[in-house]
Protein backbone atom coordinates (compact mmCIF):
# COMPACT_ATOMS: atom_id res chain seq x y z
CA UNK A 1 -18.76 52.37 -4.33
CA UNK A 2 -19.90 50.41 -1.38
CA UNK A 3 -19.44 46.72 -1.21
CA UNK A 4 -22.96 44.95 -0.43
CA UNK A 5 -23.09 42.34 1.97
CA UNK A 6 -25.59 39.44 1.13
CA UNK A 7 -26.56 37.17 4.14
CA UNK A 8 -27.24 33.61 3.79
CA UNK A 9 -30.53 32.72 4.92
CA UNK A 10 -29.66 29.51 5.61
CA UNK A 11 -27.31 30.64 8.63
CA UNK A 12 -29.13 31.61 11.73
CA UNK A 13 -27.83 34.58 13.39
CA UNK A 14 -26.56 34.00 17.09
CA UNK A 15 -28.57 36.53 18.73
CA UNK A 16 -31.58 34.59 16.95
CA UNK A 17 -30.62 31.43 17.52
CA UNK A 18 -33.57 29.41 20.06
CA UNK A 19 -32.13 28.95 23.34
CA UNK A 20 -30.56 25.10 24.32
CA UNK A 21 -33.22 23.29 26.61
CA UNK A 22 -32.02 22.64 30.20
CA UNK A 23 -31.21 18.58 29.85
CA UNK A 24 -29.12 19.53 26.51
CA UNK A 25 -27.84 22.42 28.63
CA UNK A 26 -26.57 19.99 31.43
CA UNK A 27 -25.70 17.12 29.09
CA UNK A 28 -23.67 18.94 26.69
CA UNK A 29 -22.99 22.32 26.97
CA UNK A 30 -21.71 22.54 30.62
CA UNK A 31 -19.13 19.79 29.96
CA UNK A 32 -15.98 19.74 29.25
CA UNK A 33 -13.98 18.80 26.45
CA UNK A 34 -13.50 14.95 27.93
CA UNK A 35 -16.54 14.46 28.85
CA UNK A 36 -17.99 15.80 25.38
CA UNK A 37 -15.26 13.14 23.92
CA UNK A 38 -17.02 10.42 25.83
CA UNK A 39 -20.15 11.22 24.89
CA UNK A 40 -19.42 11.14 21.35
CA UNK A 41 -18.15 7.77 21.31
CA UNK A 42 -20.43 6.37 23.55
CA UNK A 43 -22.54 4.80 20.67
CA UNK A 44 -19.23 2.78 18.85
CA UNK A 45 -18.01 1.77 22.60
CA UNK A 46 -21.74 0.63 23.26
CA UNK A 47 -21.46 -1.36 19.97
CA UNK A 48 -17.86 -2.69 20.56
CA UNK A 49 -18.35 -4.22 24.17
CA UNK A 50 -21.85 -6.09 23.11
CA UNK A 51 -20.16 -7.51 19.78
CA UNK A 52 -16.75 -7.94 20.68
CA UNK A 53 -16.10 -7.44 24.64
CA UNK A 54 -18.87 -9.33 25.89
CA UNK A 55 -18.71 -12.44 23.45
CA UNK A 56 -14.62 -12.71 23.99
CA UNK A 57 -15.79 -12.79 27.93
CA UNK A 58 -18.03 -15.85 27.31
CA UNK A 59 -15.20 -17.33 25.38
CA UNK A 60 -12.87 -16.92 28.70
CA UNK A 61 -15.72 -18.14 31.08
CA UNK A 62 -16.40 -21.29 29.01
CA UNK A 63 -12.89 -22.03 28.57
CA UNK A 64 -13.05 -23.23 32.88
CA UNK A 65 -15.96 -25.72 31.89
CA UNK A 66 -17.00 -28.26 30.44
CA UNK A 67 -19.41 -27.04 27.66
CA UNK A 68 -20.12 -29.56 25.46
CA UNK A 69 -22.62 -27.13 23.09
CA UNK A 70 -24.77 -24.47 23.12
CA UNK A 71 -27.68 -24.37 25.94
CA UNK A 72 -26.83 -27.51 27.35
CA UNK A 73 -25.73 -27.85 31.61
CA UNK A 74 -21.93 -27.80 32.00
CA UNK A 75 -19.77 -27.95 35.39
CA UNK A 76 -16.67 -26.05 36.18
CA UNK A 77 -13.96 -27.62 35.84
CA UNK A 78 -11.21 -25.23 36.69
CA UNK A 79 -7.84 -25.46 34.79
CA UNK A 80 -8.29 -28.71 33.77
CA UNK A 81 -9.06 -27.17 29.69
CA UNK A 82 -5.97 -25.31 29.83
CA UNK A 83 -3.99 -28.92 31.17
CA UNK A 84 -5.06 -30.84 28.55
CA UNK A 85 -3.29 -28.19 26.21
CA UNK A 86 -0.10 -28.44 27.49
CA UNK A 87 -0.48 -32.29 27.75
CA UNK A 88 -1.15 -32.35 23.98
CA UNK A 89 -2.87 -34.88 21.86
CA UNK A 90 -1.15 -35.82 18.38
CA UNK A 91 -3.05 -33.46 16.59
CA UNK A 92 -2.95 -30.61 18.09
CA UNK A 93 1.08 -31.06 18.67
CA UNK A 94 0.75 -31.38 14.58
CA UNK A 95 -1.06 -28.54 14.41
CA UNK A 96 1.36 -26.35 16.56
CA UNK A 97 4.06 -27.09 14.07
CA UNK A 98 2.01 -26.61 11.24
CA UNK A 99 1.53 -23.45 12.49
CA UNK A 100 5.12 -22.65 13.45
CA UNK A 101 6.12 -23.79 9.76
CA UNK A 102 3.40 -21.59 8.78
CA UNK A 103 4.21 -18.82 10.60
CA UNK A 104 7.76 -18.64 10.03
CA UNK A 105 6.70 -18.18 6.15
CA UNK A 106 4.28 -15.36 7.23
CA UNK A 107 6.52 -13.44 8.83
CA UNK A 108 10.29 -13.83 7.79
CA UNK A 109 10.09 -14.52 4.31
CA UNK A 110 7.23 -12.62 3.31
CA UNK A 111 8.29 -9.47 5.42
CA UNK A 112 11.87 -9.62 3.33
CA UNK A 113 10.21 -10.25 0.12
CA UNK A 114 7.35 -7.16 1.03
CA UNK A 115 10.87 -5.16 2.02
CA UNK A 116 12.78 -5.77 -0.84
CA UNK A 117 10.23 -5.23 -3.18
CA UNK A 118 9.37 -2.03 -1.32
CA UNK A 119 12.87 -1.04 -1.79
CA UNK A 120 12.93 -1.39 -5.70
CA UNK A 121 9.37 0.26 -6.21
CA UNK A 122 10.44 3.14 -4.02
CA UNK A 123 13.20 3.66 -6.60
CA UNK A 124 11.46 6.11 -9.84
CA UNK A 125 11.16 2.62 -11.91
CA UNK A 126 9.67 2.33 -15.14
CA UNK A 127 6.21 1.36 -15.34
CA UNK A 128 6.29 1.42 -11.24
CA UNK A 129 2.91 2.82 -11.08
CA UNK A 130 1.64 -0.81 -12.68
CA UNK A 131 4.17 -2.45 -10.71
CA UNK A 132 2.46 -1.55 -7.71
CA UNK A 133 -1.07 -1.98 -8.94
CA UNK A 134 0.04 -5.26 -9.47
CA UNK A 135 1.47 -6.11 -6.10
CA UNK A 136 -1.69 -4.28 -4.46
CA UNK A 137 -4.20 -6.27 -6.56
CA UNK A 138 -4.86 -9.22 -4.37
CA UNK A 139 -5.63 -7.22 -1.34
CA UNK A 140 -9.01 -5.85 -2.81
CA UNK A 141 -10.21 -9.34 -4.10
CA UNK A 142 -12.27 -11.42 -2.35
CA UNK A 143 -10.44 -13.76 -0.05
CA UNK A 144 -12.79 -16.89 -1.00
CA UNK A 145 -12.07 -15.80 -4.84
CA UNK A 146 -8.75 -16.07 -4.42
CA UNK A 147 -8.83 -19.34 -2.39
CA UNK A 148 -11.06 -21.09 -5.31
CA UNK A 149 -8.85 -19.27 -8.47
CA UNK A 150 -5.71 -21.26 -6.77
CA UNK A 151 -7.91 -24.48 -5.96
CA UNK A 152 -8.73 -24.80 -9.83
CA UNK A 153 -5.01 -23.88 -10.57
CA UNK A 154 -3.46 -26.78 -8.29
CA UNK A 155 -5.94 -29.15 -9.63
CA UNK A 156 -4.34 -32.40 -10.79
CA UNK A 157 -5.94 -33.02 -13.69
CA UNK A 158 -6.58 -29.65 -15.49
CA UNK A 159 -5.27 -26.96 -13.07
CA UNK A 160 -3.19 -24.29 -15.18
CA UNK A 161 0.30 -25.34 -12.83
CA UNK A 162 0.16 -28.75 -14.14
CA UNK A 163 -0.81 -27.93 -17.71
CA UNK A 164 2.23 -25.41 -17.75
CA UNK A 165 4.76 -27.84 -16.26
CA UNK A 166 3.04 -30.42 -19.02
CA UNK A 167 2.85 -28.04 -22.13
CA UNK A 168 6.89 -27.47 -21.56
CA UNK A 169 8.58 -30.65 -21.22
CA UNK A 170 8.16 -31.38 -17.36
CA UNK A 171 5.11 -33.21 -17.08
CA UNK A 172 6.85 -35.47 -14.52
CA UNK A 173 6.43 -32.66 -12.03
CA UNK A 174 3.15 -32.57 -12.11
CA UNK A 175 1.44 -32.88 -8.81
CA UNK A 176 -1.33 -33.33 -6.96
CA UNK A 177 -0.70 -29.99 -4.93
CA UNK A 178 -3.51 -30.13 -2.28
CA UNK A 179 -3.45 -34.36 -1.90
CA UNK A 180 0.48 -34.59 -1.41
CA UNK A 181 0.85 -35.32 2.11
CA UNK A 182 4.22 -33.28 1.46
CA UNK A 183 3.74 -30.69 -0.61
CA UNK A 184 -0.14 -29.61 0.40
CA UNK A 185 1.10 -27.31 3.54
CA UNK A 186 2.97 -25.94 1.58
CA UNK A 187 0.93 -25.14 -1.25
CA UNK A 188 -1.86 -23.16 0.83
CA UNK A 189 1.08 -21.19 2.74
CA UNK A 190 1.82 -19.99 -1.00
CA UNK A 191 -1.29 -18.57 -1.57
CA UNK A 192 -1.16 -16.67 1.81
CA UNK A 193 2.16 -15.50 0.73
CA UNK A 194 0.67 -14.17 -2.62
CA UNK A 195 -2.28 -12.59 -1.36
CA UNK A 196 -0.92 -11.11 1.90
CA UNK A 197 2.54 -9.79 0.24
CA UNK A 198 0.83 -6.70 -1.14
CA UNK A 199 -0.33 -4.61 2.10
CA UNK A 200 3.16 -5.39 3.47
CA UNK A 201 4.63 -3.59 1.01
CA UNK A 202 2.30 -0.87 1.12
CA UNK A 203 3.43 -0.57 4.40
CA UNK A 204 7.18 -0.87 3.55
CA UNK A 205 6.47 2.47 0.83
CA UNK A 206 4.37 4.41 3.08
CA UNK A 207 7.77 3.79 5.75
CA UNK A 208 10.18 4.73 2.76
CA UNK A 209 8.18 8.16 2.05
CA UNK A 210 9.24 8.92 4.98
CA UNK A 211 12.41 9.03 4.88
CA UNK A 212 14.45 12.45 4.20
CA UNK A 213 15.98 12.78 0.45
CA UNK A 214 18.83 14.83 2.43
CA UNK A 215 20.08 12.21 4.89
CA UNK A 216 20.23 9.29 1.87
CA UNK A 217 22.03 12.22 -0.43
CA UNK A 218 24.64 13.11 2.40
CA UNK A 219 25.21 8.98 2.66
CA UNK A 220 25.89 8.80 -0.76
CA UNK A 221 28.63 11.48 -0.75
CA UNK A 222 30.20 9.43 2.36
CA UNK A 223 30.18 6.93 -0.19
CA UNK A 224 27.33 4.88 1.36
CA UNK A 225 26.02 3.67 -1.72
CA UNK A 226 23.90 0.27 -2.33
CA UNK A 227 24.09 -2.26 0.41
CA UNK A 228 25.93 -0.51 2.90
CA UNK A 229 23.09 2.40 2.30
CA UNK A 230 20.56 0.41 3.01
CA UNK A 231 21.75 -1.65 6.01
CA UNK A 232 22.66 1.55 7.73
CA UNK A 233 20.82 4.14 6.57
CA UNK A 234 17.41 2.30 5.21
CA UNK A 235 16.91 -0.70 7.74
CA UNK A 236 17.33 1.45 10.75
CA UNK A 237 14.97 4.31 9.55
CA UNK A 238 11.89 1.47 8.56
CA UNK A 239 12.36 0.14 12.32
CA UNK A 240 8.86 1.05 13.44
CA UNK A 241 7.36 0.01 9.96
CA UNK A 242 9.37 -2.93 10.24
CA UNK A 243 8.12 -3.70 13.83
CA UNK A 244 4.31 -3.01 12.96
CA UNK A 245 4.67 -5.45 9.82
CA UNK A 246 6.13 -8.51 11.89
CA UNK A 247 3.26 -7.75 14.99
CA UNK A 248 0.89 -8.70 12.53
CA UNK A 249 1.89 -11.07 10.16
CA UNK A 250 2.33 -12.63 13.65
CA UNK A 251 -0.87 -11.69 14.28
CA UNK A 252 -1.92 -13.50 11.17
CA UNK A 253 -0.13 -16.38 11.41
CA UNK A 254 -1.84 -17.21 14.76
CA UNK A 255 -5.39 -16.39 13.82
CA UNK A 256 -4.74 -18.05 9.96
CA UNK A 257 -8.02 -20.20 9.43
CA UNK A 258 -10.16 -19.09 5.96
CA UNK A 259 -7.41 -19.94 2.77
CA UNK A 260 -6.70 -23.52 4.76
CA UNK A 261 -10.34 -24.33 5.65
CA UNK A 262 -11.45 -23.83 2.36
CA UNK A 263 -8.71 -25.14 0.77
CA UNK A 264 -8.06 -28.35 2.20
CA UNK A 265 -10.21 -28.50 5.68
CA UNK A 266 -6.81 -29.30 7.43
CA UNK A 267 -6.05 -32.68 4.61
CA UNK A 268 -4.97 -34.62 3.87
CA UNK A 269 -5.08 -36.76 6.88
CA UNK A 270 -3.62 -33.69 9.46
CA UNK A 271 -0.80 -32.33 7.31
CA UNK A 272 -2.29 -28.81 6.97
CA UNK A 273 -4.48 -28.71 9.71
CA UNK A 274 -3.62 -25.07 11.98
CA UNK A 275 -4.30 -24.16 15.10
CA UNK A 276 -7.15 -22.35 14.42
CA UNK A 277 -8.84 -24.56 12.50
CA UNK A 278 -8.10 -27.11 15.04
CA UNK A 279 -9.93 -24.67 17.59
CA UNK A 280 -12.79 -24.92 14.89
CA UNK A 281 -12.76 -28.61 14.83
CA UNK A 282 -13.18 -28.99 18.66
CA UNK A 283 -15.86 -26.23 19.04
CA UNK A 284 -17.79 -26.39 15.98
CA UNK A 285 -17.37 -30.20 14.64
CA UNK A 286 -17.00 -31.98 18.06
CA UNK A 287 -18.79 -29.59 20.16
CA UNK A 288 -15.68 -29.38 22.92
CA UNK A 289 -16.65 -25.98 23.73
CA UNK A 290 -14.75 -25.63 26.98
CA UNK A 291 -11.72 -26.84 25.38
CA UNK A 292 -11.95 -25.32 22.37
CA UNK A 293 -12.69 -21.89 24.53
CA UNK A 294 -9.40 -22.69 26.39
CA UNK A 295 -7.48 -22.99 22.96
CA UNK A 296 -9.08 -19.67 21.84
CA UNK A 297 -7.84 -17.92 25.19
CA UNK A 298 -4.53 -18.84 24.71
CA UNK A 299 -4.34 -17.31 21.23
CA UNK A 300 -6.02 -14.06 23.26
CA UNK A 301 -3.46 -14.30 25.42
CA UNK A 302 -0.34 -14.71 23.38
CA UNK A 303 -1.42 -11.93 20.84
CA UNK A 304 -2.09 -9.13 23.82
CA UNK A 305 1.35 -10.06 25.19
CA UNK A 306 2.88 -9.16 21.07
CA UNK A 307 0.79 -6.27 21.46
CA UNK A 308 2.22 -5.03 24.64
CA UNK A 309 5.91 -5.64 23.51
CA UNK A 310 5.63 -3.90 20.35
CA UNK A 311 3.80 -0.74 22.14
CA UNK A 312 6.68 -0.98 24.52
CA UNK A 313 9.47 -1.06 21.46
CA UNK A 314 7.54 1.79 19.74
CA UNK A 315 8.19 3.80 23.09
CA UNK A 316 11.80 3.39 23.47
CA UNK A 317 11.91 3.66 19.93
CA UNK A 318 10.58 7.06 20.09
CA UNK A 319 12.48 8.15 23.75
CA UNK A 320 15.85 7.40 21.73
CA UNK A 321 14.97 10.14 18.87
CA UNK A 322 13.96 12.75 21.14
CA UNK A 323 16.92 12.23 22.91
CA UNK A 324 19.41 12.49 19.33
């Protein structure tokens, strides 16, 4: 008994098939595999340089005048933007070390929390699954949801913090969170840590997974066991995870603008104002376009120069394994 063969007549044989015109001929089919590369992602590139190319070039053009505003005349003025930076006004000197105080939140104590935390979900924990769902949750809500569910929780009066620290006995640490001059910056840099923690340790887990059961099992029978497992076993394997986490929570820190503006607008007085929303202020609030161009361009500047370091880390990184 002979097996029938039954064509699909939704396939076209080859022999059938109508012949390519000459212009798709000579656009696609001579070419080679580069070219048909280009071609393919002509459309994105197209779509990247008009949206995100060609506006960060205006920003670097305005940031040598004087623009005071949007189609009104301007001069060049040279450096003189990028002067008045590094002669620094009170509040932008504030805002630099609000942003350093910031930052150094962002990325050392929130990249050892994300780690650590990474380490004890990685272990087979009870309930871990939830454990993680948990930690992962405030990555897939809505940044402004967040920002007002914390707002309503540091409220003076009524906010949930205060009626805790109320309904057990320590009402006298009740605070206006947001309105203390001393305690607001750091009350917003909470809420970053909170929100941001989880998709550092998703990071830290995917690194972890990584890792070869064999080379922890032969540590442990050297009697590596614990801390001294982790520090030289663990910590050097999760270098490049390590490495991408810190370039951008750095990242982060620098650009961090939408939980502080909403939050507080940079009060009260200057005490939580950033540098980006000090860049904000000048451009969009006192229409100092040129100098608020020139701030931008130094955040440009500083973040292509992390960028560069860590792609140059990642490549010695990698020479030194091929060569074990």
């Amino acid at each position: 008994m002979t097996a029938t063969r039954i064509e699909d007549p939704r396939v076209v044989p080859a022999a059938e098939q109508p012949p390519l015109s000459p212009l798709k001929r000579r656009v696609w089919s001579d070419r080679s595999s580069s070219g048909k590369f280009w071609i393919a992602i002509s459309p994105a590139l197209l779509l990247y340089g008009i949206f995100t190319v060609y506006p960060m070039l205006q920003v670097v053009f305005a940031s040598f005048t004087d623009a005071q505003g949007f189609n009104r005349p301007f001069d060049f003025i040279g450096l003189d933007n990028f002067v008045r930076i590094f002669e620094g006004d009170a509040v932008l000197t504030q805002a630099i070390g609000n942003t350093a105080i910031y930052a150094f939140f962002k990325v050392i104590v929130q990249t050892i929390l994300a780690f650590l935390i990474a380490v004890l979900l990685h272990r087979q924990l009870l309930l871990g699954n939830i454990y993680r769902a948990i930690f992962f949750a405030p990555i897939v809500i809505s940044p402004v949801a967040i920002v007002f569910t914390w707002s309503f929780m540091y409220d003076p009066t009524s906010g949930t913090i205060n009626e805790l620290l109320r309904g057990v006995g320590l009402g006298a640490l009740a605070q206006d969170w947001l309105g203390n001059y001393d305690l607001a910056l750091y009350s917003v840099i909470l809420v970053d840590l909170w929100s941001g923690l989880g998709f550092n340790i998703v990071i830290f887990l995917a690194g972890l997974s990584t890792i070869p059961g064999e080379i922890l099992e032969a540590a442990r029978v050297d009697g590596a066991k614990g801390w001294k497992s982790l520090r030289f076993i663990t910590i050097p394997l999760m270098v490049p995870s390590i490495g991408l986490v810190l370039v951008l929570s750095i990242n982060g820190a620098l650009r961090a603008f939408d939980t502080v503006y909403l939050m507080t607008r940079g009060g009260p007085g200057n005490q939580t104002q950033l540098y980006m929303t000090q860049v904000f202020q000048e451009g969009l609030v006192r229409n100092n376009f040129g100098y608020a161009s020139a701030l931008a361009v130094l955040v440009i500047v500083i973040l292509i120069a992390i960028a560069a370091t860590q792609n140059k880390l990642n490549g010695k990184i990698a020479e030194n394994e091929e060569t074990r």
